[in-house]
PDB file of N, CA and C in Angstrom:
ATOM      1  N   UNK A   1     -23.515  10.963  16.177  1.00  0.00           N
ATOM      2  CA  UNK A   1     -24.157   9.745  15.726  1.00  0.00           C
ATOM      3  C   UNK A   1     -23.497   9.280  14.417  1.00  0.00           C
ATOM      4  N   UNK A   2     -23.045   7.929  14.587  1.00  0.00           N
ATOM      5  CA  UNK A   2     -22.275   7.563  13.570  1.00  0.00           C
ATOM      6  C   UNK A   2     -23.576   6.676  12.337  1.00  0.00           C
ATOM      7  N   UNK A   3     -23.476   7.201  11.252  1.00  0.00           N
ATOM      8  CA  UNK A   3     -24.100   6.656  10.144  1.00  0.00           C
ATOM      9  C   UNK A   3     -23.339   4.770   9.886  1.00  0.00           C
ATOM     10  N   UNK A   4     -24.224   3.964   9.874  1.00  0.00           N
ATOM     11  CA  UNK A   4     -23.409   2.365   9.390  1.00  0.00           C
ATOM     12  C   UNK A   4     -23.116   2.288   8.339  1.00  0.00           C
ATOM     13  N   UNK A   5     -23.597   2.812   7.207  1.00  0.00           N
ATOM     14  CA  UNK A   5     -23.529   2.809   5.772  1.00  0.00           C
ATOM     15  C   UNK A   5     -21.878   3.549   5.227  1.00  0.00           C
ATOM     16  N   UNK A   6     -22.098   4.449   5.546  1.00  0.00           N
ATOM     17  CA  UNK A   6     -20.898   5.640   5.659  1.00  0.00           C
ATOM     18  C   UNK A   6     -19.819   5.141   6.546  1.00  0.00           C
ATOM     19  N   UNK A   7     -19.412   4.302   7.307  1.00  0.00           N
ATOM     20  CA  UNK A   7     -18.828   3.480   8.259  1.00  0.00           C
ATOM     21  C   UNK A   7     -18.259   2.205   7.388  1.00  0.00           C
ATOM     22  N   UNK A   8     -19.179   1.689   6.494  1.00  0.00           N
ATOM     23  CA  UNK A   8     -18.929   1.087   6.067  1.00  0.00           C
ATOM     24  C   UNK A   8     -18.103   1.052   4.702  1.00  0.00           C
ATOM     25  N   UNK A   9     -18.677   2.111   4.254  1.00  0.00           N
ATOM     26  CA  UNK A   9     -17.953   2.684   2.877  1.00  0.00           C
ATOM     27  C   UNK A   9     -16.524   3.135   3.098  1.00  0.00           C
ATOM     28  N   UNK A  10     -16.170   3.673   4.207  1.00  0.00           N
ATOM     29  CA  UNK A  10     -15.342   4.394   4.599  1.00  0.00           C
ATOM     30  C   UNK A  10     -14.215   2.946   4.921  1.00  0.00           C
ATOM     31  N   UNK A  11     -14.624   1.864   5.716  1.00  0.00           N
ATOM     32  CA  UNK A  11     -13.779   1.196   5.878  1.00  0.00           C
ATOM     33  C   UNK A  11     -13.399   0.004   4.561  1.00  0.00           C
ATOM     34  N   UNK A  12     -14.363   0.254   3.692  1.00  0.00           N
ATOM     35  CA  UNK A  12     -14.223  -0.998   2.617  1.00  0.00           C
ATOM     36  C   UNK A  12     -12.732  -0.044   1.349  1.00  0.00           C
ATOM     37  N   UNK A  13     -13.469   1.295   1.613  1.00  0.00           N
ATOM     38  CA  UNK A  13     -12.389   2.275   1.107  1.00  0.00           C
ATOM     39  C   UNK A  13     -11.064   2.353   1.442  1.00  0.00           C
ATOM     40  N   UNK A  14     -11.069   2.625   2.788  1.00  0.00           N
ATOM     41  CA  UNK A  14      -9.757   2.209   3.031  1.00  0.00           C
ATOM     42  C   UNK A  14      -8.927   0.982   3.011  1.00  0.00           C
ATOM     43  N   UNK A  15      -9.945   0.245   2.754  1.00  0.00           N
ATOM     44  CA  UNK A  15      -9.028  -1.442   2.353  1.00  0.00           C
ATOM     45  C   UNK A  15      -8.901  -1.286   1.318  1.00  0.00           C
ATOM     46  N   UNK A  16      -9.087  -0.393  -0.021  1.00  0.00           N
ATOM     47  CA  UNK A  16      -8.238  -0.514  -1.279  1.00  0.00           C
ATOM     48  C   UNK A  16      -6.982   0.124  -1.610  1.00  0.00           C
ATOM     49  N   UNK A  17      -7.625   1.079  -0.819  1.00  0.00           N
ATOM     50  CA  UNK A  17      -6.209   2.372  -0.613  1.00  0.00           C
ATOM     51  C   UNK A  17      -5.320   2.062  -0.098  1.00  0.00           C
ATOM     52  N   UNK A  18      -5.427   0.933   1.013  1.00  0.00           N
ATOM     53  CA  UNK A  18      -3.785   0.398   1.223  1.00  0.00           C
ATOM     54  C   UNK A  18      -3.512  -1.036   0.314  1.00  0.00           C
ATOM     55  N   UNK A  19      -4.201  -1.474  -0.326  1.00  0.00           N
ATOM     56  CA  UNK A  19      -3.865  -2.721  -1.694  1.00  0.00           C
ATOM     57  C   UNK A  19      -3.146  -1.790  -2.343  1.00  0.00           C
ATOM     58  N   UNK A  20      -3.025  -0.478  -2.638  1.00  0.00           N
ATOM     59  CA  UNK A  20      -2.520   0.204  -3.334  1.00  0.00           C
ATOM     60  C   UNK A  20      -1.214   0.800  -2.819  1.00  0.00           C
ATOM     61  N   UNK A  21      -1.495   1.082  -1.557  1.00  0.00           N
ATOM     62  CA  UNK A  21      -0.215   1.467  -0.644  1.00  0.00           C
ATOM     63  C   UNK A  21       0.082   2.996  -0.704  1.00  0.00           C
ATOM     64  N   UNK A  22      -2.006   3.334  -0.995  1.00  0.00           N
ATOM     65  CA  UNK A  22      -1.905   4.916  -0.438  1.00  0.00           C
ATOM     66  C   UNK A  22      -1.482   5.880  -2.041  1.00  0.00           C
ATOM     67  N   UNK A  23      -1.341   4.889  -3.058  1.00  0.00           N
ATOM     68  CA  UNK A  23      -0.167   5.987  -4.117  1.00  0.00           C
ATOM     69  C   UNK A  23      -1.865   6.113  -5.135  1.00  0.00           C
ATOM     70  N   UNK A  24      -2.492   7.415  -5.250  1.00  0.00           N
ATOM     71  CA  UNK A  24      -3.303   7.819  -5.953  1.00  0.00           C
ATOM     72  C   UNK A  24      -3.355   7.170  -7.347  1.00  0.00           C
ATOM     73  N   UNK A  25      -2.101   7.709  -7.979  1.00  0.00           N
ATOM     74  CA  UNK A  25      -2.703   6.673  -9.462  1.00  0.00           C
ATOM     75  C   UNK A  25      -2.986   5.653  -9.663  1.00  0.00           C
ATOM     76  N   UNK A  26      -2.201   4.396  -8.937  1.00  0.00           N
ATOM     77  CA  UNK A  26      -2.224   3.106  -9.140  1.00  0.00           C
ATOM     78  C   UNK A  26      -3.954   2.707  -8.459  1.00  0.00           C
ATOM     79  N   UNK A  27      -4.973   3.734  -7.776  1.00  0.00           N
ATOM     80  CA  UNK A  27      -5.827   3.646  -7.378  1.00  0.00           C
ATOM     81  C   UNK A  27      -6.761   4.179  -8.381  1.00  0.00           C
ATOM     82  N   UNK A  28      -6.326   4.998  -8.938  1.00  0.00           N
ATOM     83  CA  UNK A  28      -7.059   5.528 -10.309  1.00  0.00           C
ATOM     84  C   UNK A  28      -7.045   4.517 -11.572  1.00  0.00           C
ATOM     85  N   UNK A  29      -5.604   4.067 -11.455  1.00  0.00           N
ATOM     86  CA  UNK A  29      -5.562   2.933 -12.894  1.00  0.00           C
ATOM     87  C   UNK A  29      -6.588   1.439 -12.335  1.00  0.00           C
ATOM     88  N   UNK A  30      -6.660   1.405 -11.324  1.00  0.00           N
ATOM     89  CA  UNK A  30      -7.446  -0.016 -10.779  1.00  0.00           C
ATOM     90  C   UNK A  30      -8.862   0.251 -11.401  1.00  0.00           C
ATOM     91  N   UNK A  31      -9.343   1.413 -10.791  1.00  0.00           N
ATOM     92  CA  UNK A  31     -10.990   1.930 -10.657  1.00  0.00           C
ATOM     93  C   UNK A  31     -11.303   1.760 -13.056  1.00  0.00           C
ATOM     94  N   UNK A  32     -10.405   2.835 -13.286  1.00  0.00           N
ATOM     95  CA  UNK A  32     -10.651   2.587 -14.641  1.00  0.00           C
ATOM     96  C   UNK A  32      -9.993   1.550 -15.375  1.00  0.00           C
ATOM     97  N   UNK A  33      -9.645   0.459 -15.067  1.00  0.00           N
ATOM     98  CA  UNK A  33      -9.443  -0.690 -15.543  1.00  0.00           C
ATOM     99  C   UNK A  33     -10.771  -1.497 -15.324  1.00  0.00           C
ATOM    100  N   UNK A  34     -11.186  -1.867 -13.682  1.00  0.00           N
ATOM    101  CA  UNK A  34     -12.719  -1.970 -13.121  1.00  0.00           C
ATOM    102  C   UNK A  34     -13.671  -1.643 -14.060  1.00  0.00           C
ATOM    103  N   UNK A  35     -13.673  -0.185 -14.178  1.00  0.00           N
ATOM    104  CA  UNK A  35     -14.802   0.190 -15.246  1.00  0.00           C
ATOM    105  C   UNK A  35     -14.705  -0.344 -16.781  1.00  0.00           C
ATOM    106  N   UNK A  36     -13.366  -0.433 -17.401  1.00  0.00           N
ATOM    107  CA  UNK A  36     -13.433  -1.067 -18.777  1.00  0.00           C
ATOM    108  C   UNK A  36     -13.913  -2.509 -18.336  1.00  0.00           C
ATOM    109  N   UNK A  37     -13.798  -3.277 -17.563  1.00  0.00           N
ATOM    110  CA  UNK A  37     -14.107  -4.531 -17.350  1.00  0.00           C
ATOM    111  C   UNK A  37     -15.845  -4.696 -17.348  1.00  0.00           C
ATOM    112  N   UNK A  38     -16.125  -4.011 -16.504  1.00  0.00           N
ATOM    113  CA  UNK A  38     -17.875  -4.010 -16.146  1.00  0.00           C
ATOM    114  C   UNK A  38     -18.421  -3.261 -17.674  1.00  0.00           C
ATOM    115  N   UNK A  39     -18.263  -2.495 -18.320  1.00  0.00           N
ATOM    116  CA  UNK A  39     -18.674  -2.268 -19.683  1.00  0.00           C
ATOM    117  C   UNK A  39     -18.328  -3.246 -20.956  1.00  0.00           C
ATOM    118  N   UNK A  40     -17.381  -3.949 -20.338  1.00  0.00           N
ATOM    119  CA  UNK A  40     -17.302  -4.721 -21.417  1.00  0.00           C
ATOM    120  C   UNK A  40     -17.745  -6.010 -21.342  1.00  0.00           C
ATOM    121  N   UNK A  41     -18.535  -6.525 -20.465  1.00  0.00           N
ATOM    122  CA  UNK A  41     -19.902  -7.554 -19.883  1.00  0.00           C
ATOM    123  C   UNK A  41     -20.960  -6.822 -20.222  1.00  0.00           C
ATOM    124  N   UNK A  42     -20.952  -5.739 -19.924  1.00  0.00           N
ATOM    125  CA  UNK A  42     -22.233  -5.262 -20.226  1.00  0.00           C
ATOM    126  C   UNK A  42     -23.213  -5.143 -21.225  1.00  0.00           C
ATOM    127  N   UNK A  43     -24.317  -5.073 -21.440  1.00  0.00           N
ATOM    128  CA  UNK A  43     -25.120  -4.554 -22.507  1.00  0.00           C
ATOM    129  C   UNK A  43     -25.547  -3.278 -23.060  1.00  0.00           C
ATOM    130  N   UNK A  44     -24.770  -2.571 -22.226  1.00  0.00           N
ATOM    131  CA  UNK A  44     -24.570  -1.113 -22.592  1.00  0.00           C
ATOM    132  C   UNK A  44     -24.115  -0.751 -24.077  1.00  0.00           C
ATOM    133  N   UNK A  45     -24.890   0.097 -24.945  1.00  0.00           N
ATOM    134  CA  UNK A  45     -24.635   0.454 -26.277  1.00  0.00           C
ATOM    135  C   UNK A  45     -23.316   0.850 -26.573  1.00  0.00           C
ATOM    136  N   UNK A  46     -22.435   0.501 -26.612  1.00  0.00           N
ATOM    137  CA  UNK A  46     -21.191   1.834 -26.037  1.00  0.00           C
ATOM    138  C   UNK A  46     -20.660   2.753 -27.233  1.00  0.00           C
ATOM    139  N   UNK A  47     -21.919   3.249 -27.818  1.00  0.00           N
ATOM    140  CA  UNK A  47     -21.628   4.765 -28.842  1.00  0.00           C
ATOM    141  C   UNK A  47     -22.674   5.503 -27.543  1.00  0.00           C
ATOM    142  N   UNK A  48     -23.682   5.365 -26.973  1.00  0.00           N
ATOM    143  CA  UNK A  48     -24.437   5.926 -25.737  1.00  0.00           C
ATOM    144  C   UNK A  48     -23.903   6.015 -24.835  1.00  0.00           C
ATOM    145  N   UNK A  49     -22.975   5.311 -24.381  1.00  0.00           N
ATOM    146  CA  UNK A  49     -22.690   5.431 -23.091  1.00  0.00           C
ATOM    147  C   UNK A  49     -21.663   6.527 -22.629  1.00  0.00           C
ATOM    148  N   UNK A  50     -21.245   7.330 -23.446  1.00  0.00           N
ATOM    149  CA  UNK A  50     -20.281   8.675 -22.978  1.00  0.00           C
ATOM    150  C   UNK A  50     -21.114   9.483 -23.686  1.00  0.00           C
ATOM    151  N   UNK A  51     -22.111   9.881 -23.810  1.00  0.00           N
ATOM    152  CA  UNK A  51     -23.107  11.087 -24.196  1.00  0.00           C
ATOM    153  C   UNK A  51     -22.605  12.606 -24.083  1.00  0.00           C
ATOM    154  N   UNK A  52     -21.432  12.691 -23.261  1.00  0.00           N
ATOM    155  CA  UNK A  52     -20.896  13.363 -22.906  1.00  0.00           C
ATOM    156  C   UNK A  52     -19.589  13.865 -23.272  1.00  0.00           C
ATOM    157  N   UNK A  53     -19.204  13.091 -24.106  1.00  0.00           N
ATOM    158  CA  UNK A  53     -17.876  13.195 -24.999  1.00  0.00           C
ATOM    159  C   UNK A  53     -17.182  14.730 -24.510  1.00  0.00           C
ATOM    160  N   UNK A  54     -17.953  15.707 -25.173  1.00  0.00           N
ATOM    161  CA  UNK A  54     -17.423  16.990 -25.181  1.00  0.00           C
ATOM    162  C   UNK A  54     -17.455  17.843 -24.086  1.00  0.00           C
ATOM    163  N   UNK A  55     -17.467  16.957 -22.765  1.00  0.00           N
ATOM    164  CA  UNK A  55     -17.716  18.280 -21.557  1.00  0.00           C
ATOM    165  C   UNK A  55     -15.955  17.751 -20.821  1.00  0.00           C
ATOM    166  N   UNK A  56     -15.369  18.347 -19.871  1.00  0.00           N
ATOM    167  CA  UNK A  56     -14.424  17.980 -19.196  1.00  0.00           C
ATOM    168  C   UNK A  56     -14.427  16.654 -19.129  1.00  0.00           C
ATOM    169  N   UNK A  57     -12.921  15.919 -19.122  1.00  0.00           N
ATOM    170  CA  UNK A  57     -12.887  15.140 -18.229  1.00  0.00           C
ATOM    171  C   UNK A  57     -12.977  14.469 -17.053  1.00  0.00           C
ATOM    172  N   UNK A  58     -13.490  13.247 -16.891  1.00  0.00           N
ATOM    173  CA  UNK A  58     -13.558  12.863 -15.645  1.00  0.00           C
ATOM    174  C   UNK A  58     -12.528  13.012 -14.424  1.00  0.00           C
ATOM    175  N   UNK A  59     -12.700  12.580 -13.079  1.00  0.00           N
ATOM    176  CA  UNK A  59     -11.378  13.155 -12.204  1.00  0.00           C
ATOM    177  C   UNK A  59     -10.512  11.436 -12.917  1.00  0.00           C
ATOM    178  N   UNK A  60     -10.922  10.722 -13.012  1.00  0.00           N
ATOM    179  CA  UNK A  60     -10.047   9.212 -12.954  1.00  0.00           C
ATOM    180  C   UNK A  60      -9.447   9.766 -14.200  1.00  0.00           C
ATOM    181  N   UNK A  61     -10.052  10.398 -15.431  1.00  0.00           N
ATOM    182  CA  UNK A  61      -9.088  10.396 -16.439  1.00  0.00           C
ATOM    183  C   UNK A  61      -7.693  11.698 -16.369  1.00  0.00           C
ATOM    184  N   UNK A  62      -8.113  12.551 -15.339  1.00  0.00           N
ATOM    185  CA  UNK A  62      -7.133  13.583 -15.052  1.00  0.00           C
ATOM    186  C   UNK A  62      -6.199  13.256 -14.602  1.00  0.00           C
ATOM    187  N   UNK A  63      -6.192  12.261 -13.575  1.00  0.00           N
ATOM    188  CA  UNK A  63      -4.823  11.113 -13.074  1.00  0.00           C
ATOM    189  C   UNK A  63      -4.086  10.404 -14.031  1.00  0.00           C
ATOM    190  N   UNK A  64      -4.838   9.953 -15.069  1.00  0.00           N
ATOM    191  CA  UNK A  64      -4.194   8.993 -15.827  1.00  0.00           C
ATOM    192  C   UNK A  64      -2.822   9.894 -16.625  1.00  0.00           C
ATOM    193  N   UNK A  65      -2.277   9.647 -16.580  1.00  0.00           N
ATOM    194  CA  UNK A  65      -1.082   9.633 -17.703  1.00  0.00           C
ATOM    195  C   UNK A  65      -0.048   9.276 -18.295  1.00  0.00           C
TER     196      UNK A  65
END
């Protein structure tokens, strides 16, 4: 039994991954470019919003380099 949601995610996913042409970082630099964009509209405090400073890095920032 196929889930629609998960069907759907799966195919909206794979339409970025080939905008990208499959190459991991340039899919990593999109997503955290995305995210500086949506925080920086936002009303998010941004000294709160990494509360987390001192634990590992995220996987998007492990790609970056």
């Amino acid at each position: 039994m196929k889930d629609p949601f998960v069907t759907e995610v799966r195919k909206y996913r794979m339409e970025h991954t080939k905008k990208f042409n499959f190459n991991i970082h340039a899919i990593c630099n999109d997503l955290m470019k995305y995210q500086e964009e949506l925080y920086a509209t936002s009303e998010i405090d941004k000294n709160k919003r990494f509360a987390n400073k001192s634990l590992q890095p995220t996987l998007l920032k492990c790609f970056n380099r």
